[in-house]
Protein backbone atom coordinates (compact mmCIF):
# COMPACT_ATOMS: atom_id res chain seq x y z
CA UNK A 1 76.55 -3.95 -43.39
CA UNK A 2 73.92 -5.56 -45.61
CA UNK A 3 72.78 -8.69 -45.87
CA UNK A 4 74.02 -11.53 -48.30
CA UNK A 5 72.66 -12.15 -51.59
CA UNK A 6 72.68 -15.43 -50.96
CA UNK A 7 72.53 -17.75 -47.64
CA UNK A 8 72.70 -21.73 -47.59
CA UNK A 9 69.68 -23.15 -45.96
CA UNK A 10 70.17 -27.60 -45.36
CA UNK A 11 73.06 -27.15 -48.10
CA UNK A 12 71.20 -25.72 -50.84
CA UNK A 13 71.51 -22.02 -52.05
CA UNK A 14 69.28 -19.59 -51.90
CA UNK A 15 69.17 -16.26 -53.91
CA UNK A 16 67.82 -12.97 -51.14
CA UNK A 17 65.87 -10.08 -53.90
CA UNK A 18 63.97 -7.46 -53.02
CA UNK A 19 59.92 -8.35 -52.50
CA UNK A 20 57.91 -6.68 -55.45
CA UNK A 21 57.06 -3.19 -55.07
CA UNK A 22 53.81 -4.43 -55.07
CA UNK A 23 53.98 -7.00 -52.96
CA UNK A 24 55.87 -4.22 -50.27
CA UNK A 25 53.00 -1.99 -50.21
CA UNK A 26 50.66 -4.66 -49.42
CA UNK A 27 52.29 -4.77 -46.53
CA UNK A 28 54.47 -7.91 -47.56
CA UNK A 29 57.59 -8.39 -45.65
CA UNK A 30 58.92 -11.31 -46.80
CA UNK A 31 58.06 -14.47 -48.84
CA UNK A 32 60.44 -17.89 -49.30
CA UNK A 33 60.20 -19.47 -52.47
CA UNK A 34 61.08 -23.37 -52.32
CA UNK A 35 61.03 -24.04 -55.85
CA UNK A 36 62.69 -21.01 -56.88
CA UNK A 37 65.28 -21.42 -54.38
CA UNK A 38 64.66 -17.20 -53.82
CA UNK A 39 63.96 -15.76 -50.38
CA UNK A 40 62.49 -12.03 -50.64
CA UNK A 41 62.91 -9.33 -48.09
CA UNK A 42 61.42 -5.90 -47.61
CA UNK A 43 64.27 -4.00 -48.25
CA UNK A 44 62.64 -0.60 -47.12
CA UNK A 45 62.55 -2.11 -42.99
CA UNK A 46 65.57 -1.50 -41.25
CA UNK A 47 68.11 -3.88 -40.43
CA UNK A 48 66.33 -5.64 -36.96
CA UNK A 49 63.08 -6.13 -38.79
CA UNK A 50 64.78 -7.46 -41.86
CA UNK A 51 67.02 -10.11 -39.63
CA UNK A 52 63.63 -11.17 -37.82
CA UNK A 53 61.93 -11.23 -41.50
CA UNK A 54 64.88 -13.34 -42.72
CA UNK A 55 64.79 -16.11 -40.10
CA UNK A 56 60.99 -16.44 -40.28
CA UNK A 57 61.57 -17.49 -44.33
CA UNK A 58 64.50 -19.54 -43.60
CA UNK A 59 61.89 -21.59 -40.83
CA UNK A 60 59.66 -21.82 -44.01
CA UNK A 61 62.40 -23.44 -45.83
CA UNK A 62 63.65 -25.92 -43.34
CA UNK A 63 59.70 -26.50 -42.96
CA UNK A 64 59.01 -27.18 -46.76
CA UNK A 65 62.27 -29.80 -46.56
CA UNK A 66 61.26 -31.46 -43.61
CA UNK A 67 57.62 -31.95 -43.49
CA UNK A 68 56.93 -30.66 -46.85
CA UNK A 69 54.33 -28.14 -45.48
CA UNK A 70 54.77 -24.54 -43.41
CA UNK A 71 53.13 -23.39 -40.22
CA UNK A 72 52.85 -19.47 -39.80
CA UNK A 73 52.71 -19.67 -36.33
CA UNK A 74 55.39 -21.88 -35.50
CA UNK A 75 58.07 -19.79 -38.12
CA UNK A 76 56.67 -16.88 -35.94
CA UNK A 77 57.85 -18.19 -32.54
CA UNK A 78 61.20 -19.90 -34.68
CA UNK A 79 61.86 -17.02 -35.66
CA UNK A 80 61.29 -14.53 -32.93
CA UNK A 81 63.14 -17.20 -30.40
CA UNK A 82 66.40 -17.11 -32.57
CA UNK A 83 66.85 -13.41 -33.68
CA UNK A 84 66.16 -12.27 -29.49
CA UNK A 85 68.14 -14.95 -28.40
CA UNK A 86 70.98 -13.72 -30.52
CA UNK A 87 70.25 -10.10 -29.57
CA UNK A 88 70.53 -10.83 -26.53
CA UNK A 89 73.65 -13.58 -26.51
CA UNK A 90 75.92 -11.80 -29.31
CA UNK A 91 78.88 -13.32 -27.86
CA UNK A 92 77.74 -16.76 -28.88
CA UNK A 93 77.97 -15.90 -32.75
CA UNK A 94 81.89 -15.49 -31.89
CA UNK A 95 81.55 -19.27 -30.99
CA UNK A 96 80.37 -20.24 -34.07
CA UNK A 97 82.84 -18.23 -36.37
CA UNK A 98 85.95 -18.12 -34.11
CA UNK A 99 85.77 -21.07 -31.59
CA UNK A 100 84.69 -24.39 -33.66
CA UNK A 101 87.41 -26.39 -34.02
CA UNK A 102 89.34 -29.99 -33.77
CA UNK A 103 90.10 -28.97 -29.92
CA UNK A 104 87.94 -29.49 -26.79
CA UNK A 105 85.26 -27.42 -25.86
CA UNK A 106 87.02 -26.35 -22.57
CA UNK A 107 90.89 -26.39 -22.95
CA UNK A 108 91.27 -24.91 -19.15
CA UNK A 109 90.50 -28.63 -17.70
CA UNK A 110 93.91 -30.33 -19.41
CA UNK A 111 96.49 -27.70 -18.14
């Protein structure tokens, strides 16, 4: 499983490259690029690392569109919350794809 060239951050598209090989062995993991609509991963790190790396450039995006500035240490904590929260709940992701529908959340009650 890889992940996709591109993801949809507050409906606009974004392209996912590789970082530069320059920009990799500076130590670079990842970079977002607003106007470019381009978010760059690492693609040496292994999959964990590049999840984690992904989520901290998609904070940077929703960031840049709602307050038109970023803050490193809140896309840190963003970022780290969501990827160990779904590590750790990876049941809930079948909510999301599978259970979201028309219906009530809990069809038990109406039988």
């Amino acid at each position: 499983m890889q992940i996709p060239e591109e993801l949809i951050v507050f409906g606009r598209i974004y392209q996912v490259r590789n970082v530069s090989p320059v920009q990799s062995l500076e130590g670079i993991l990842g970079a977002a690029s607003y106007r470019d609509g381009t978010i760059y991963l690492d693609d040496e790190v292994d999959m964990a690392l590049a999840l984690s790396v992904l989520w901290h450039e998609a904070v940077h995006v929703a960031q840049q569109e709602i307050a038109g500035t970023i803050d490193e240490a809140q896309a840190r904590w963003i970022a780290l919350f969501v990827h160990t929260f779904l590590l750790n709940n990876p049941d809930i992701l079948d909510c999301y794809r599978f259970g979201i529908d028309d219906a009530p959340f809990d069809d038990e009650d109406e039988e």
